[in-house]
Protein backbone atom coordinates (compact mmCIF):
# COMPACT_ATOMS: atom_id res chain seq x y z
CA UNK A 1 8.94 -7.35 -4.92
CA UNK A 2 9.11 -3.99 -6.68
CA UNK A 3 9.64 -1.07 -4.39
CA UNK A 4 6.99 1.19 -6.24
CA UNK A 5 4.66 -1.39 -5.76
CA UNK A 6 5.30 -1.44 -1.98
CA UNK A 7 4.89 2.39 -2.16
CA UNK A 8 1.56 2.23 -3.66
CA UNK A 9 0.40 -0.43 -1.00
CA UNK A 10 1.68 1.80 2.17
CA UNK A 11 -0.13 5.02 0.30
CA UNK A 12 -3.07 3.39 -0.33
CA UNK A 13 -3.54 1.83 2.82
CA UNK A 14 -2.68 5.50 4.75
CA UNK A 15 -5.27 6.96 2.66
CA UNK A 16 -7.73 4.36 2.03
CA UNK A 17 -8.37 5.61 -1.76
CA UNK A 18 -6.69 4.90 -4.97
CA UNK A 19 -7.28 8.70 -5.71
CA UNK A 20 -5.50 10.25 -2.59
CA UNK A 21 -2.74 7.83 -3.12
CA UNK A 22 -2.03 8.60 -7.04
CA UNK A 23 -2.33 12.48 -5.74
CA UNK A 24 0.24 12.07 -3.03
CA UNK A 25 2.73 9.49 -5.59
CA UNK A 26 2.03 12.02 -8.25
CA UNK A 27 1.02 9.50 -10.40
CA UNK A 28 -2.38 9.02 -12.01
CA UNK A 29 -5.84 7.02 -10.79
CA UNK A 30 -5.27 4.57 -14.14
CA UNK A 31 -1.11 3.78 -12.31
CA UNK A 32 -2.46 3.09 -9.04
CA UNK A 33 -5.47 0.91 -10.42
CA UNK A 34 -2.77 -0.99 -11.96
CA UNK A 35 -0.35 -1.67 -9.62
CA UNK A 36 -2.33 -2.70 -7.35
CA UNK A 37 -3.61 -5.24 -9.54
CA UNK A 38 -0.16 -6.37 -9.64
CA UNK A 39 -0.18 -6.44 -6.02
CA UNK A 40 -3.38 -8.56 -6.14
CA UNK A 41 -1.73 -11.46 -8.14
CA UNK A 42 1.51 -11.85 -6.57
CA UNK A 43 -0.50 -11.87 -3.23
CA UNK A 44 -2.89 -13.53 -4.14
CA UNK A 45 -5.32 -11.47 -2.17
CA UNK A 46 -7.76 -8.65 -2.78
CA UNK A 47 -5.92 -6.65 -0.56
CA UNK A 48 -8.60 -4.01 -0.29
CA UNK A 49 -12.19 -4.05 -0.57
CA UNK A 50 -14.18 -0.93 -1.69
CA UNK A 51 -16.76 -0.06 1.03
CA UNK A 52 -18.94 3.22 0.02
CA UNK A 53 -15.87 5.67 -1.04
CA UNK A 54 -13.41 3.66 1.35
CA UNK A 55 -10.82 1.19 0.55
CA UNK A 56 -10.28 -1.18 3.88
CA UNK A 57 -8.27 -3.50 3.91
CA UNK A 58 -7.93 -7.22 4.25
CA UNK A 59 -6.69 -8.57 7.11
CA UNK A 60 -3.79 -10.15 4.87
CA UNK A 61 -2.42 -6.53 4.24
CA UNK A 62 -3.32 -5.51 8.11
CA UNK A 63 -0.53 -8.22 8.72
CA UNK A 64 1.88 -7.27 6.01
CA UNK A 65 1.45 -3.06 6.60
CA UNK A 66 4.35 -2.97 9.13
CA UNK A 67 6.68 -4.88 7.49
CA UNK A 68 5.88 -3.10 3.87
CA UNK A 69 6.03 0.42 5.65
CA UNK A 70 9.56 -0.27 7.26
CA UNK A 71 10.77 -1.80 3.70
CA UNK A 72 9.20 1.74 2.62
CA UNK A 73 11.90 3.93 4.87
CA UNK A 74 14.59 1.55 6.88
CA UNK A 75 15.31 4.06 9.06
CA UNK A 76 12.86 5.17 10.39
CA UNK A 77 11.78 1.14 11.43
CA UNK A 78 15.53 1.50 12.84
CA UNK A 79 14.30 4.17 15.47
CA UNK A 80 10.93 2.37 16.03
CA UNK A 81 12.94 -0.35 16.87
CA UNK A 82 15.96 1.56 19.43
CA UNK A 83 18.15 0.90 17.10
């Protein structure tokens, strides 16, 4: 899977909007729209679900956060880990 893609997953799920996330990727609204649609299909899962002005998420990427966050920055899962 694409890194970026993995980025935009982490940042959206940290800040629960597509418009925070494009913000902190420096990127714009349109990018992260996108990608995430990308991230839909090869999931095949919504992934998140707008409710009000709040993305949550599914509890498909609940499961798959940790694991895309520590692809995100290695070493810092290192330390989590006591490595």
């Amino acid at each position: 899977m694409d890194l970026n893609l993995i980025r935009v997953f982490v940042a959206i799920y940290e800040t629960r909007s597509l418009t925070a996330t494009a913000l902190r990727l420096f990127v714009t609204q349109p990018a992260v729209s996108q990608s995430l649609g990308r991230l839909r299909r090869e999931l095949d899962d919504p992934l998140f679900e707008r409710d009000g002005r709040v993305m949550q998420p599914t509890p498909l990427a609940v499961s798959i956060f940790p694991g895309f966050r520590d692809a995100r920055n290695p070493s810092r899962a290192r330390c989590r880990r006591g490595a």
